[in-house]
C-alpha atoms as a PDB file:
ATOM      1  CA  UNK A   1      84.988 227.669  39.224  1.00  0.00           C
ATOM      2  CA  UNK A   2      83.400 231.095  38.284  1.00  0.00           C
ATOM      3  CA  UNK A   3      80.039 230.874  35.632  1.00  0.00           C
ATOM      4  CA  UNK A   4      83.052 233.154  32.995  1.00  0.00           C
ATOM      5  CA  UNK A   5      86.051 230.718  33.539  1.00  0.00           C
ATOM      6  CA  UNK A   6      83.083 227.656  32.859  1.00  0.00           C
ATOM      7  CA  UNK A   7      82.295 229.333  29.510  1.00  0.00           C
ATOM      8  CA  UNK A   8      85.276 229.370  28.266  1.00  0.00           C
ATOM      9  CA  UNK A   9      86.466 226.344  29.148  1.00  0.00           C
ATOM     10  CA  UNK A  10      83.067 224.665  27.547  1.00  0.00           C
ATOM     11  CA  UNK A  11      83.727 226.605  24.380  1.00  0.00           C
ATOM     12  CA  UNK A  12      87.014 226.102  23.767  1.00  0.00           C
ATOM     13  CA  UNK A  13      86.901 222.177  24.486  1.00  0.00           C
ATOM     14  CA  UNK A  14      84.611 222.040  21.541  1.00  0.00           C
ATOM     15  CA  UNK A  15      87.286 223.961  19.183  1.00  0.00           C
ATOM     16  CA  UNK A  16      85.535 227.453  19.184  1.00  0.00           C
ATOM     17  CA  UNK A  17      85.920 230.756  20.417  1.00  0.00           C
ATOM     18  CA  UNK A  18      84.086 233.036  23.401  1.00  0.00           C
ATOM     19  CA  UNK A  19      81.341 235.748  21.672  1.00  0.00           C
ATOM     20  CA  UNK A  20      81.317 238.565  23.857  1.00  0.00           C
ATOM     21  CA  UNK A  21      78.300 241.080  23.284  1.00  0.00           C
ATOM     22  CA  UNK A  22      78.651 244.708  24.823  1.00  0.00           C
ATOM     23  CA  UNK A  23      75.189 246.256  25.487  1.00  0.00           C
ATOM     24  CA  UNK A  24      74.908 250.212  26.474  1.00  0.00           C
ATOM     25  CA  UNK A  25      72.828 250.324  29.682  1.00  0.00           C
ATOM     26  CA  UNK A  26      69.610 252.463  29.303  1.00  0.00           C
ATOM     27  CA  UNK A  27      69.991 253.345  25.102  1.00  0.00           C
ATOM     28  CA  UNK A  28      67.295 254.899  24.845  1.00  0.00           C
ATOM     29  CA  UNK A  29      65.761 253.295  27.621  1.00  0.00           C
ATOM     30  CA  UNK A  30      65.785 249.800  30.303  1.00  0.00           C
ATOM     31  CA  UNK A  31      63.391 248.095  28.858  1.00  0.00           C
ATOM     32  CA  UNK A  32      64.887 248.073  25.379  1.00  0.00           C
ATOM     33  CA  UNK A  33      68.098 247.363  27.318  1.00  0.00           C
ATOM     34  CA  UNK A  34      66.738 244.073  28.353  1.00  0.00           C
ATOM     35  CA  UNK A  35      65.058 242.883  25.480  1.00  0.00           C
ATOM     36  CA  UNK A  36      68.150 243.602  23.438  1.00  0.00           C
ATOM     37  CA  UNK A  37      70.258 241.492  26.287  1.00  0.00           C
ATOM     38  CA  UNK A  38      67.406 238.279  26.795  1.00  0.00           C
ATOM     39  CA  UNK A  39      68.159 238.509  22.270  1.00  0.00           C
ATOM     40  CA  UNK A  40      71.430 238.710  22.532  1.00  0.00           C
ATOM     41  CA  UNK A  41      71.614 235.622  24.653  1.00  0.00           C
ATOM     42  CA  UNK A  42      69.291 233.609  22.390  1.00  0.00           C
ATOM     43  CA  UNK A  43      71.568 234.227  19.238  1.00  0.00           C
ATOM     44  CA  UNK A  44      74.665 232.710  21.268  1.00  0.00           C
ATOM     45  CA  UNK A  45      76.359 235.288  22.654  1.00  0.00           C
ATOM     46  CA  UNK A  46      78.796 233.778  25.620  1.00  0.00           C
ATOM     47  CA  UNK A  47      79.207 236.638  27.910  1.00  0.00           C
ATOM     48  CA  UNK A  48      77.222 239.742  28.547  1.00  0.00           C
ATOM     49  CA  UNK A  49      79.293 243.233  29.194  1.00  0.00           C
ATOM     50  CA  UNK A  50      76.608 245.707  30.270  1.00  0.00           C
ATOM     51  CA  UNK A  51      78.440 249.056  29.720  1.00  0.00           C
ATOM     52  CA  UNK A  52      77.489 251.582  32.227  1.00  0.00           C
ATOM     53  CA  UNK A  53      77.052 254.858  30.891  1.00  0.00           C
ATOM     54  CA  UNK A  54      79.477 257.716  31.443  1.00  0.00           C
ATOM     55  CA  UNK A  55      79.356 261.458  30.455  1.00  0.00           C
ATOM     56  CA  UNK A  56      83.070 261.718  29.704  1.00  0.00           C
ATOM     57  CA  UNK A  57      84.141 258.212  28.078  1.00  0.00           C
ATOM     58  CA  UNK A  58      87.793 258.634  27.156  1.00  0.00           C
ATOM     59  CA  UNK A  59      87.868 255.370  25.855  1.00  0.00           C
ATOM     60  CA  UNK A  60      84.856 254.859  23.787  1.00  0.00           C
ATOM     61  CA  UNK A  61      84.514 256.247  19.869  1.00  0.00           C
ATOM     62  CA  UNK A  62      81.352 258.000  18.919  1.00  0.00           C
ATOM     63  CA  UNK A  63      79.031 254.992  18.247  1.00  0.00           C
ATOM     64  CA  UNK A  64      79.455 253.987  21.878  1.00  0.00           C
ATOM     65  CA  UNK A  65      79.535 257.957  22.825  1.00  0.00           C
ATOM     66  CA  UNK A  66      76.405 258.437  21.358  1.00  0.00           C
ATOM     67  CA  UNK A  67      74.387 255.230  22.878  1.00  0.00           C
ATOM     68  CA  UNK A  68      75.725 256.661  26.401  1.00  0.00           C
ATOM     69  CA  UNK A  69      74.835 259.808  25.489  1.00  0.00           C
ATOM     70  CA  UNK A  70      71.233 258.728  24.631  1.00  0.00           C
ATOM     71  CA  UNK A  71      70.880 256.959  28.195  1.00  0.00           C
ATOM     72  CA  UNK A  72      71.788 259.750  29.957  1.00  0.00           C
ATOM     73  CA  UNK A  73      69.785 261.755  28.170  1.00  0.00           C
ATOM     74  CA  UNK A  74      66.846 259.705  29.529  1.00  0.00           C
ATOM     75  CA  UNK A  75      67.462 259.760  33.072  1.00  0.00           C
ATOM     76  CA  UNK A  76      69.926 256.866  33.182  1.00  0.00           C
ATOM     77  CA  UNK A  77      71.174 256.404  36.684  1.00  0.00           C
ATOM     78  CA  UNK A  78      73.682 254.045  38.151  1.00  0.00           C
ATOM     79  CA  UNK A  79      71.174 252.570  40.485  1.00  0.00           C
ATOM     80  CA  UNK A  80      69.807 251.380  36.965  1.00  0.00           C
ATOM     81  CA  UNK A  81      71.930 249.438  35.826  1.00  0.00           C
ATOM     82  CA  UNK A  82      71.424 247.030  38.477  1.00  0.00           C
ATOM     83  CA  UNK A  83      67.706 247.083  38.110  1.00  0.00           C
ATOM     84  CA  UNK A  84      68.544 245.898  34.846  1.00  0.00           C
ATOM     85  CA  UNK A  85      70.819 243.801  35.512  1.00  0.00           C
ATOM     86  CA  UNK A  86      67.971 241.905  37.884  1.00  0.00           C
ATOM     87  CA  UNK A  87      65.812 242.170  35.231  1.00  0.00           C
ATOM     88  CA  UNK A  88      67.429 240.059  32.515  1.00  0.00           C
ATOM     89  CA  UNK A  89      68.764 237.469  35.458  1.00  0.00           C
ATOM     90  CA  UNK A  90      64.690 237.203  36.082  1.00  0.00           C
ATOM     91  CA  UNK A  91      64.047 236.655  32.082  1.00  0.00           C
ATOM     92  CA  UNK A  92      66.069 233.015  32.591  1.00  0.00           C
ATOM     93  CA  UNK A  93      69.523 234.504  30.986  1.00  0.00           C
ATOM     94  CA  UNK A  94      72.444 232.306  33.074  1.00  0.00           C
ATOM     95  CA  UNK A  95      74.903 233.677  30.695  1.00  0.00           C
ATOM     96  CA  UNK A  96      77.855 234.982  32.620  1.00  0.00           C
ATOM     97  CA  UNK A  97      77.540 239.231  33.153  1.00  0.00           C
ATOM     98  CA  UNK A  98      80.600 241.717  33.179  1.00  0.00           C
ATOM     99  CA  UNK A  99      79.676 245.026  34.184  1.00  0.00           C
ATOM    100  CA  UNK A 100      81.719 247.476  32.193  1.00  0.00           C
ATOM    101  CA  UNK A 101      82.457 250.838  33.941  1.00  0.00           C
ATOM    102  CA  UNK A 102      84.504 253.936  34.264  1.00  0.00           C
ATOM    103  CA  UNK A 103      86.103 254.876  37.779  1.00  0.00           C
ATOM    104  CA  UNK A 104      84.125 258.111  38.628  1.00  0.00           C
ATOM    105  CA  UNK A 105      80.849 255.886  38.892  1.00  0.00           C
ATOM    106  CA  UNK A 106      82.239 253.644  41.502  1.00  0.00           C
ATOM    107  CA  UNK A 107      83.419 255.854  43.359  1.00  0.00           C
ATOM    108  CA  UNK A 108      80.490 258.011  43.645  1.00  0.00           C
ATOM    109  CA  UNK A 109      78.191 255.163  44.386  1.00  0.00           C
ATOM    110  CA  UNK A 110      80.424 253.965  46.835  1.00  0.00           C
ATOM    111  CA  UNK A 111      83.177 251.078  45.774  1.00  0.00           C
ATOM    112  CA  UNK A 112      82.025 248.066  48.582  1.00  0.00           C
ATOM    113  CA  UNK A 113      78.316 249.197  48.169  1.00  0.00           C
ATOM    114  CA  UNK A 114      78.738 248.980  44.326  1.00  0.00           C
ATOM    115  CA  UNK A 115      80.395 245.563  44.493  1.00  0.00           C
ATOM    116  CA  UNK A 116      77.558 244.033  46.979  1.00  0.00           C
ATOM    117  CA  UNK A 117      74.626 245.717  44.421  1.00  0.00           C
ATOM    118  CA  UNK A 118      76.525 244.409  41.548  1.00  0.00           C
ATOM    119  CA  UNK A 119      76.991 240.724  42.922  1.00  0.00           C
ATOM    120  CA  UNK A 120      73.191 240.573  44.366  1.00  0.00           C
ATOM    121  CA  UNK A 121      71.544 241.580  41.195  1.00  0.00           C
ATOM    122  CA  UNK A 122      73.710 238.272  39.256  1.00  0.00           C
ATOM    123  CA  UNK A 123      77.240 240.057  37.999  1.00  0.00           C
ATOM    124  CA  UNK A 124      80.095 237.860  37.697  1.00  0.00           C
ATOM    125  CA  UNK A 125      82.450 240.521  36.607  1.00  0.00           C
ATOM    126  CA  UNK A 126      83.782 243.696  36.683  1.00  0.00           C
ATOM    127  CA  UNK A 127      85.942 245.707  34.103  1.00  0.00           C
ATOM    128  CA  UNK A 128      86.969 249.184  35.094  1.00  0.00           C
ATOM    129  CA  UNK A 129      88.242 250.864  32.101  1.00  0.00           C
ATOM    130  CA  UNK A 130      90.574 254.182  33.408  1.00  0.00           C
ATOM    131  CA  UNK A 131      91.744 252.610  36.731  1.00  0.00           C
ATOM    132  CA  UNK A 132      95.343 250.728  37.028  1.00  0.00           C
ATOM    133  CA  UNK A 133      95.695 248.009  38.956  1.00  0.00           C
ATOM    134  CA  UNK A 134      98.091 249.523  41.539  1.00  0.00           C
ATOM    135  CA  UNK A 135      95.157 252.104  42.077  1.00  0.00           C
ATOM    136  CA  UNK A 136      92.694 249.240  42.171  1.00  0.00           C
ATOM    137  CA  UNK A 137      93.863 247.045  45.296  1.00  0.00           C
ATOM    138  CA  UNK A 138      91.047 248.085  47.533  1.00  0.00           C
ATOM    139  CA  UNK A 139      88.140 247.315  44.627  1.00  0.00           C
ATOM    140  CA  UNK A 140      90.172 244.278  43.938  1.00  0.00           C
ATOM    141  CA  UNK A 141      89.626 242.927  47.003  1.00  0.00           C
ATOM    142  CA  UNK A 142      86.013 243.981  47.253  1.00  0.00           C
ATOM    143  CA  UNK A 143      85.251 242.447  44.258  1.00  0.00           C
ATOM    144  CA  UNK A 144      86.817 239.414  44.548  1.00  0.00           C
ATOM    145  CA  UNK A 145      85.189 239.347  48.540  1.00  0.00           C
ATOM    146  CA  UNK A 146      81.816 239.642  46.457  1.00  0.00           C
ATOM    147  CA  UNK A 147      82.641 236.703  44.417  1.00  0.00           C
ATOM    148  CA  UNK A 148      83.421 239.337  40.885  1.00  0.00           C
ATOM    149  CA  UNK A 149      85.926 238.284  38.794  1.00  0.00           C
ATOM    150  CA  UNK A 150      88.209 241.181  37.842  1.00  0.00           C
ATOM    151  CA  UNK A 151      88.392 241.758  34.149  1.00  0.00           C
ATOM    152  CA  UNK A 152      91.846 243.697  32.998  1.00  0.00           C
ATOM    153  CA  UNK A 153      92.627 245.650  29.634  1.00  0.00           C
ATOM    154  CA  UNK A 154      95.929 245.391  27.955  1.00  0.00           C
ATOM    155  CA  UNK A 155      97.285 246.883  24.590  1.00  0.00           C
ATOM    156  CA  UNK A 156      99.882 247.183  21.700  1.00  0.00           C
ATOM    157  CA  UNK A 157     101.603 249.165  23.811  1.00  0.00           C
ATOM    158  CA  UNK A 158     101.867 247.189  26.892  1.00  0.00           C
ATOM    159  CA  UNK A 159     105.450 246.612  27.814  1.00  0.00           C
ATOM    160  CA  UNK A 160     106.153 242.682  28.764  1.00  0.00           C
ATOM    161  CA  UNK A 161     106.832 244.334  32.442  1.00  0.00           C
ATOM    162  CA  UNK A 162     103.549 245.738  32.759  1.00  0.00           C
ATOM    163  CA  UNK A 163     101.872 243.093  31.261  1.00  0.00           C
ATOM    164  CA  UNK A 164     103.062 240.957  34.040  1.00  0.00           C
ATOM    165  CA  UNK A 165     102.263 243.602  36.555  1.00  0.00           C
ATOM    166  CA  UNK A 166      98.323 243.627  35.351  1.00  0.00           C
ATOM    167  CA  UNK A 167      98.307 240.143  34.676  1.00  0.00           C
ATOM    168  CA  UNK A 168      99.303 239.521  38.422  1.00  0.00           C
ATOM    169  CA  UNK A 169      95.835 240.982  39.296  1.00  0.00           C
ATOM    170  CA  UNK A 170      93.182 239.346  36.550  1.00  0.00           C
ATOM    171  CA  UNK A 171      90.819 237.320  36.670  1.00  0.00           C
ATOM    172  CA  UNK A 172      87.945 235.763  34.533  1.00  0.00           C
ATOM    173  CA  UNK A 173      89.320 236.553  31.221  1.00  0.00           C
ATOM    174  CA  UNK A 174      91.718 239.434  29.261  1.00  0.00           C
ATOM    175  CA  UNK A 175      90.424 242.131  27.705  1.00  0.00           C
ATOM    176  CA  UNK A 176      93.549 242.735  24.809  1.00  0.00           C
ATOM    177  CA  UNK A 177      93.007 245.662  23.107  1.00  0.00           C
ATOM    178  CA  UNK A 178      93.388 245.493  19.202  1.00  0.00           C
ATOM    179  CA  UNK A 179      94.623 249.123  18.284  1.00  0.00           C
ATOM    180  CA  UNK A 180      95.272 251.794  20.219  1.00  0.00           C
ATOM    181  CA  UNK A 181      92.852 254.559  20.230  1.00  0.00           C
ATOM    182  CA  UNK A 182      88.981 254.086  21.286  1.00  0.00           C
ATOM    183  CA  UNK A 183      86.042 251.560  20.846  1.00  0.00           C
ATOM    184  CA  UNK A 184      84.560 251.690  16.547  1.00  0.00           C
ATOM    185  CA  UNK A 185      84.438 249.264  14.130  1.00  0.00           C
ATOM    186  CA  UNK A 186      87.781 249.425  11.747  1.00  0.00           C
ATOM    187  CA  UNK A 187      88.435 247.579   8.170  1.00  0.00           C
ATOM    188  CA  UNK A 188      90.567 244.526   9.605  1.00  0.00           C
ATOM    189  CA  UNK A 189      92.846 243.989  12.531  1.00  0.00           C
ATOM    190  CA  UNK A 190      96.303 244.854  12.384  1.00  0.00           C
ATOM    191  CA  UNK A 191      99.393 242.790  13.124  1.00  0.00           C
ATOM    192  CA  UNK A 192     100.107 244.073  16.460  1.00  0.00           C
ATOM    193  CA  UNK A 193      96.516 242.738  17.485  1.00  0.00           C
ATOM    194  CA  UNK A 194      98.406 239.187  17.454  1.00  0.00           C
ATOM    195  CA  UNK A 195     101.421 240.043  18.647  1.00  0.00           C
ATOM    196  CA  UNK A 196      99.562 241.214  22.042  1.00  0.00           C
ATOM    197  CA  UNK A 197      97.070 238.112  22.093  1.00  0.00           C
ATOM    198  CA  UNK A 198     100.207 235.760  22.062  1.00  0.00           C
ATOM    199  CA  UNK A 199     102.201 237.962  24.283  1.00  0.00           C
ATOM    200  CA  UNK A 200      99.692 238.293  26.640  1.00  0.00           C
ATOM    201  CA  UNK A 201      98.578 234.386  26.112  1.00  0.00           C
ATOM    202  CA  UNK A 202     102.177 233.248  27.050  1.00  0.00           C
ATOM    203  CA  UNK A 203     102.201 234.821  30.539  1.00  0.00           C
ATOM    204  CA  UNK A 204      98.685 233.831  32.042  1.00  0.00           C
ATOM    205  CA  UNK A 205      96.900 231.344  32.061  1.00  0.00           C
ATOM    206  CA  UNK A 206      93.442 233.488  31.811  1.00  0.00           C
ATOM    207  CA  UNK A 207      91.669 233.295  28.208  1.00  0.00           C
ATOM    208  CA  UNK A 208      92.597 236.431  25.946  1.00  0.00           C
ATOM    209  CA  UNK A 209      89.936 237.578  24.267  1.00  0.00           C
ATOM    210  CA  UNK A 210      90.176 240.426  21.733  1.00  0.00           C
ATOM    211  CA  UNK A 211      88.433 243.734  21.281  1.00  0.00           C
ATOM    212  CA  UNK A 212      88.248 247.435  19.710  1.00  0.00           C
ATOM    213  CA  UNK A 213      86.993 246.939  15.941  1.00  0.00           C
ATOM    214  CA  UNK A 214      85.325 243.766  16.030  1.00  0.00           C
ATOM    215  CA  UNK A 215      82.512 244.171  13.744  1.00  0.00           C
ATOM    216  CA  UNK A 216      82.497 241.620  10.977  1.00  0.00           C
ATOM    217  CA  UNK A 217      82.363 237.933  11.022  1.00  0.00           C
ATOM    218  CA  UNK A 218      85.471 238.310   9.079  1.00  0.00           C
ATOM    219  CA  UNK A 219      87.241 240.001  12.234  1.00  0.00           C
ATOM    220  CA  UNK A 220      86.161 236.951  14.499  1.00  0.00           C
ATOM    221  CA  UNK A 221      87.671 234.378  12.055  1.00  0.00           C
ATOM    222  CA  UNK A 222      91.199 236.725  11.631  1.00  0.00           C
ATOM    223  CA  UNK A 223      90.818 237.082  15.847  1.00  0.00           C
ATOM    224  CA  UNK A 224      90.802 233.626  16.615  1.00  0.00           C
ATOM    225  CA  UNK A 225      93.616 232.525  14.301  1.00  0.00           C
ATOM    226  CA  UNK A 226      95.529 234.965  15.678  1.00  0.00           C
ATOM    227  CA  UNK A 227      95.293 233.118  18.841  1.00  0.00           C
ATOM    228  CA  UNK A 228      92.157 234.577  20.447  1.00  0.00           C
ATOM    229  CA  UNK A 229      90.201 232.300  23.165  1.00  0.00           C
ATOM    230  CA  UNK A 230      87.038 235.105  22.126  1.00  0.00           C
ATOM    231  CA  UNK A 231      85.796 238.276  20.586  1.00  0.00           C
ATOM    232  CA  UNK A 232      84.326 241.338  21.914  1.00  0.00           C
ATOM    233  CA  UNK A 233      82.300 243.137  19.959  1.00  0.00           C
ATOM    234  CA  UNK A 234      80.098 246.383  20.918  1.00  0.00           C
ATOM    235  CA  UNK A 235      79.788 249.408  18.059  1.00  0.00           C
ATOM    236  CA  UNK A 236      79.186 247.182  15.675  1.00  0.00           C
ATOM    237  CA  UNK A 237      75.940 245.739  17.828  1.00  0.00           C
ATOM    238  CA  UNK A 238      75.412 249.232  18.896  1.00  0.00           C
ATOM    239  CA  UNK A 239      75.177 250.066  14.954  1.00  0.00           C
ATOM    240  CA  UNK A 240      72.898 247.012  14.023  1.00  0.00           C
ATOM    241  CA  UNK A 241      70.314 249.161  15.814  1.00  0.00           C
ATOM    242  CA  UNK A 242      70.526 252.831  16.003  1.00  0.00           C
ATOM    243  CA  UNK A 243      69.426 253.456  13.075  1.00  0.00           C
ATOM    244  CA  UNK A 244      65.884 251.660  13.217  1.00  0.00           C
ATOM    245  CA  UNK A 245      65.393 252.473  16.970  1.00  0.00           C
ATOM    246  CA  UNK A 246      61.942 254.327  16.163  1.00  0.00           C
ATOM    247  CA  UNK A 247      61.292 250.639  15.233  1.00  0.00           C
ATOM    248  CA  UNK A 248      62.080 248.697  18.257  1.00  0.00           C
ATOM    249  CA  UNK A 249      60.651 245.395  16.855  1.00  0.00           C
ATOM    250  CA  UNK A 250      63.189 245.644  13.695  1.00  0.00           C
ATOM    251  CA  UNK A 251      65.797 247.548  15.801  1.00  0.00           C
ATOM    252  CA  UNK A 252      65.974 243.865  18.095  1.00  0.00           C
ATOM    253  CA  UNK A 253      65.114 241.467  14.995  1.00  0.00           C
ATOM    254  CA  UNK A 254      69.008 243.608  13.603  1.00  0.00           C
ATOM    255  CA  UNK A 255      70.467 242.777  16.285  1.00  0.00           C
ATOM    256  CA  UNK A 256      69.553 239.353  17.222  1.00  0.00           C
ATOM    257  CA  UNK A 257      70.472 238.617  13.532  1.00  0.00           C
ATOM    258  CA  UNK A 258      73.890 240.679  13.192  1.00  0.00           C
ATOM    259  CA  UNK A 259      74.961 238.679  17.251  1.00  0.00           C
ATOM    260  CA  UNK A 260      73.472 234.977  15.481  1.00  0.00           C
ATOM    261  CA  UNK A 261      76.299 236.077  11.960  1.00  0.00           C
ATOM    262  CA  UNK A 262      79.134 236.341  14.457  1.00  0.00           C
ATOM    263  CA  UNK A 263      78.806 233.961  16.971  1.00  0.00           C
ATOM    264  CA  UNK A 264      78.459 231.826  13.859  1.00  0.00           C
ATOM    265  CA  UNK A 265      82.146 232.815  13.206  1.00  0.00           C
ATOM    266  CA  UNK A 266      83.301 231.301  16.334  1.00  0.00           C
ATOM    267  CA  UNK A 267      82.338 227.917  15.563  1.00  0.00           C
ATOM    268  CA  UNK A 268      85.661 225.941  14.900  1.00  0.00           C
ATOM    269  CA  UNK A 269      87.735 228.817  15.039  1.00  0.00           C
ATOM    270  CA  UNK A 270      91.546 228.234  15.173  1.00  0.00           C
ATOM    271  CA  UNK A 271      92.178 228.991  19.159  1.00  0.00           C
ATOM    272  CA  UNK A 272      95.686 228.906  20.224  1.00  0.00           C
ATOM    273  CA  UNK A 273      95.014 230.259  23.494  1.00  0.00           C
ATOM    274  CA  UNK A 274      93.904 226.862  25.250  1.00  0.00           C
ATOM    275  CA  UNK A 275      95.035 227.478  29.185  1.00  0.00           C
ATOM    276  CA  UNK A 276      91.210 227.847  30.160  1.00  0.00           C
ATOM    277  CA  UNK A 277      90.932 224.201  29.412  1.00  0.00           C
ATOM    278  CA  UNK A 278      93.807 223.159  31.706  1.00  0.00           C
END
């Protein structure tokens, strides 16, 4: 059983739902990286997603834009993100790690040597944002040779064909997409958000959890009635703490209390989505 498949089925025995924290790799710099990630962990968070940054980020909306853009602004290297990665592993967090990437990255660095860095500094997952799973085969099975769980992305606009199709290749947990469009926090979820999480929740047995505009305690509750085994959340961390970052202190102190308010939220949420207990 895989340390992400574990956490989910702990949480929702107990009637709640999966907080998943996103953290920006290197914004503004590692070390502030890993103290924000050791917090995180401390104020519940479930699951880790370290977000590697990437100069062209198709998918991300300009909170997450900007963090990236700050870390590559100060030197931020792939090679770091494992260093980091190693470094919150050696501050006693056991919570299970997802390594959130872009393709171009992967390739560059090399996919099997990426894999073996990623698994040997204490990943559990992958999720590769702009690649397809019939372009993904060979990573697949390096991953999954590695012992990575592969993380897939569905949306709104999945088709029940496709959904099958990347649902054939998942592992660990779904990543359904709320709205279509890029990462940023939004006023509520719409509709469509459940329609997916019960579409997608009928054909797999994986946990769904739900992300893009999770930002409110609010949107956690209205996620996990919908049928939601979790919650990702990442501009709305990002924005607990840009705007103090000449502060670190208060900058980590925002976030550890905004990640406490919404794992809060979790706690006896209505999950539908129960296969990770079978």
């Amino acid at each position: 059983m895989s340390r992400i498949h574990k956490v989910f089925q702990d949480v929702l025995s107990k009637g709640d739902g999966a907080f998943i924290a996103y953290v920006c790799v290197g914004d503004p710099d590692a070390h502030f990286t890993v103290e924000q990630a050791v917090r995180l962990s401390e104020a519940g968070a479930d699951i880790l997603e370290l977000g590697l940054p990437f100069s062209d980020p198709v998918a991300d909306g300009p909170v997450i834009q900007g963090a990236m853009n700050r870390a590559l602004s100060g030197g931020f290297t792939t090679e770091n993100i494992f260093e980091v990665l190693r470094s919150v592993r050696g501050r006693a967090v056991n919570k299970p790690i997802v390594i959130m990437t872009y393709y171009n990255p992967v390739l560059q660095y090399g996919q099997d040597k990426f894999c073996k860095a990623a698994a040997e500094a204490g990943a559990d997952g992958l999720l590769v944002v702009d690649l397809p799973p019939e372009e993904s085969a060979d990573l697949d099975r390096l991953a999954s040779s590695y012992g990575l769980d592969v993380i897939r992305l569905v949306a709104p606009s999945t088709s029940s064909q496709r959904l099958d199709e990347i649902l054939s290749s998942a592992s660990g947990f779904v990543y359904a997409v709320s709205v279509a469009g890029t990462t940023g926090a939004r006023a509520g979820l719409p509709s469509s958000a459940g329609d997916l999480v019960r579409r997608t929740a009928a054909r797999t047995r994986l946990p769904v959890a739900l992300g893009f505009g999770i930002s409110t305690p609010e949107h956690v509750r209205a996620a996990l009635s919908m049928g939601a085994a979790g919650v990702v959340e990442g501009s709305g961390l990002i924005a607990a703490y840009s705007t103090v970052l000449h502060q670190r202190s208060n900058a980590l102190d925002s976030i550890e209390h905004h990640a406490r308010e919404m794992k809060r939220a979790t706690v006896g949420g209505t999950v539908a989505n129960l296969s990770a207990q079978r």
